[in-house]
Protein backbone atom coordinates (compact mmCIF):
# COMPACT_ATOMS: atom_id res chain seq x y z
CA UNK A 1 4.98 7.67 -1.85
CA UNK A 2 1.43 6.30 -2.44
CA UNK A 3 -0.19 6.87 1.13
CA UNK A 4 -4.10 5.96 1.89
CA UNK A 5 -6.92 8.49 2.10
CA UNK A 6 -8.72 9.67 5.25
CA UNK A 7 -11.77 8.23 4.24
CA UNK A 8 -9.93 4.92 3.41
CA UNK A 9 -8.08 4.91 6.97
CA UNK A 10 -11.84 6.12 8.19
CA UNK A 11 -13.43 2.86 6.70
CA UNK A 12 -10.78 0.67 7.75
CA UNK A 13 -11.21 1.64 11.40
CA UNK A 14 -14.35 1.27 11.46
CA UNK A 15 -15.23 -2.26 10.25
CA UNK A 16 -15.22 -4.93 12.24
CA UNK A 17 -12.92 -8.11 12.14
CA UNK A 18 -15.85 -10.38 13.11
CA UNK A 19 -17.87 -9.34 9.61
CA UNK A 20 -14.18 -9.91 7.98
CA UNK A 21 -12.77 -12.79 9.51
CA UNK A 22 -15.31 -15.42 7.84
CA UNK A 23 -14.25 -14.35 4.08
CA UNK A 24 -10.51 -14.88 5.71
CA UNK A 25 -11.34 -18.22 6.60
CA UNK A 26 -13.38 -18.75 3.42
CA UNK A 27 -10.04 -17.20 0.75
CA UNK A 28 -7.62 -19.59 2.71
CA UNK A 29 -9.73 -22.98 2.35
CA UNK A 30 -10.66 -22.64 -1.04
CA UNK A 31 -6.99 -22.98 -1.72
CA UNK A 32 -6.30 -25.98 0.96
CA UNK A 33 -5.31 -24.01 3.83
CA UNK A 34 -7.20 -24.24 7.11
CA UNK A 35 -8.86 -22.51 9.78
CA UNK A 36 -6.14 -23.30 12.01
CA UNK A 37 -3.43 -21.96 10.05
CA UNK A 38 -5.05 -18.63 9.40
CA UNK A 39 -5.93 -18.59 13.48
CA UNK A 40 -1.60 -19.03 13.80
CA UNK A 41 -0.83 -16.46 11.41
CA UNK A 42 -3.63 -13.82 13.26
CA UNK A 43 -1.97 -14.90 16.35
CA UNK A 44 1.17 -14.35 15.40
CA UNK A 45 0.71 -10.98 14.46
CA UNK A 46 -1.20 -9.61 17.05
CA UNK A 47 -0.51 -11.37 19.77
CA UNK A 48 -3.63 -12.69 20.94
CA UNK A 49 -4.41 -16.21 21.84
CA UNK A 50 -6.99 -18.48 20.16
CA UNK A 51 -9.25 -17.45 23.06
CA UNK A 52 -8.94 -13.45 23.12
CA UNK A 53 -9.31 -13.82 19.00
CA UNK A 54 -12.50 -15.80 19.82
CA UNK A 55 -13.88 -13.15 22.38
CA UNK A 56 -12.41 -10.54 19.64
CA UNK A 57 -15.20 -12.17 17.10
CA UNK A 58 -17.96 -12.27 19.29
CA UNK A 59 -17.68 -8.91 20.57
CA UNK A 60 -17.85 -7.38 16.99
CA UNK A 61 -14.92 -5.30 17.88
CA UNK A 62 -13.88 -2.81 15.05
CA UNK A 63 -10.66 -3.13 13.61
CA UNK A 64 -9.74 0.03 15.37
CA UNK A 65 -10.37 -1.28 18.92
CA UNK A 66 -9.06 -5.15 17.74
CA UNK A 67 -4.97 -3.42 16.60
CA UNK A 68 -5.50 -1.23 19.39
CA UNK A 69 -5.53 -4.38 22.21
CA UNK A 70 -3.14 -6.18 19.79
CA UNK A 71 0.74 -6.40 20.60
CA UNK A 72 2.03 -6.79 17.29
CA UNK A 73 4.81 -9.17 16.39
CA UNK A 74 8.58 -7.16 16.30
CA UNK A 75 8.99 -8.74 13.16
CA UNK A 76 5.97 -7.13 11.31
CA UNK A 77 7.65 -4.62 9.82
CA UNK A 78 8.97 -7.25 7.78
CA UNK A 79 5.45 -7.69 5.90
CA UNK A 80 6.01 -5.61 2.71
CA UNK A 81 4.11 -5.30 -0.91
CA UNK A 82 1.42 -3.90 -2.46
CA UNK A 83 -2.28 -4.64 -0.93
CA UNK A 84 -5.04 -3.37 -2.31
CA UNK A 85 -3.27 -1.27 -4.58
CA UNK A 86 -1.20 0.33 -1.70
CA UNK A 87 2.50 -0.48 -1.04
CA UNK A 88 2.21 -1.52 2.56
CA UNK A 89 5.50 -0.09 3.87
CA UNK A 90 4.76 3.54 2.52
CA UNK A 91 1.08 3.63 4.11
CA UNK A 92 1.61 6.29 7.05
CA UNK A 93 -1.25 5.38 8.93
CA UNK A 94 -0.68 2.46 11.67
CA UNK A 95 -4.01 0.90 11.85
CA UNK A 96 -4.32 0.78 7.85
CA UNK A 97 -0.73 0.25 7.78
CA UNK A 98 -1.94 -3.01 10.90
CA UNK A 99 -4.93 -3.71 8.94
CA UNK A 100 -2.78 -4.54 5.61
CA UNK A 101 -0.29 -6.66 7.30
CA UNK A 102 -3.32 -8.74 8.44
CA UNK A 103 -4.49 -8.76 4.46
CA UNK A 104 -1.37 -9.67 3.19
CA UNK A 105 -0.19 -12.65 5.49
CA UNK A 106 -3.66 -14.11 4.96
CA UNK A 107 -2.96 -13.45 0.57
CA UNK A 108 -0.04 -15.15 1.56
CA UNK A 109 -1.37 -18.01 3.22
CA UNK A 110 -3.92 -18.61 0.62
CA UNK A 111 -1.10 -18.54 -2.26
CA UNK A 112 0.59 -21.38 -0.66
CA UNK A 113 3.44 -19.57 0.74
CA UNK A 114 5.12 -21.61 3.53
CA UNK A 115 4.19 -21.18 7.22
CA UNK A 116 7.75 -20.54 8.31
CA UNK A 117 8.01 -17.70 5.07
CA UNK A 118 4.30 -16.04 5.94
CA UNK A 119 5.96 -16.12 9.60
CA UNK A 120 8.67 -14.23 8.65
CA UNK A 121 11.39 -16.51 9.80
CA UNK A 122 9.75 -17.08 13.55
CA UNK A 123 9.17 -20.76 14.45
CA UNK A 124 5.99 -22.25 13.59
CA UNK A 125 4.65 -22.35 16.92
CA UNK A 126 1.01 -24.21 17.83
């Protein structure tokens, strides 16, 4: 089982999603995708609305504190692969385990992959 280092979980945790979420946006719409459809994947995992996400941003929230007021989607444990060189169901520790789903639905998204497929199965709500 290839599991993450302390220092790796350590870094995770502490960066923030607002210095992240820009090269998000910027991955997805050099391959056609938009800002909206990343916004419905985020929101879809963690729960938060296109409001709280906003707040989220401007608050410079780590990713620590952002997964901790997240309620993630039941159907996340369905997010599997390798991320970063790490195989995302054997990484032990939940916020780098969290952090990784985020990374790979938004790899995902800029790939192509359908909504309803990144989504795992859930209806492509607005």
């Amino acid at each position: 089982m290839s599991t993450t280092t302390p220092e790796h979980d350590a870094r995770v945790a502490k960066l923030t999603f607002a210095s992240v979420y820009p090269d998000y946006i910027t991955k997805v719409e050099k391959k056609g995708r938009t800002k909206a459809e990343l916004n419905q994947v985020i929101t879809w995992l963690t729960g938060f609305t296109p409001e709280q996400l906003e707040n989220l941003i401007q608050e410079k929230v780590s990713f620590k504190t952002f997964f901790e007021q997240a309620t993630l989607n039941k159907n996340a444990h369905l997010i599997t692969g390798v991320i970063c060189g790490y195989r995302i169901e054997d990484i032990t520790t939940p916020l780098t385990q969290q952090a990784r789903y985020l990374d790979k639905l938004v790899d995902e998204l800029a790939k192509g992959r359908k909504m309803e497929k990144i989504l795992r199965g859930s209806a492509t709500e607005k």
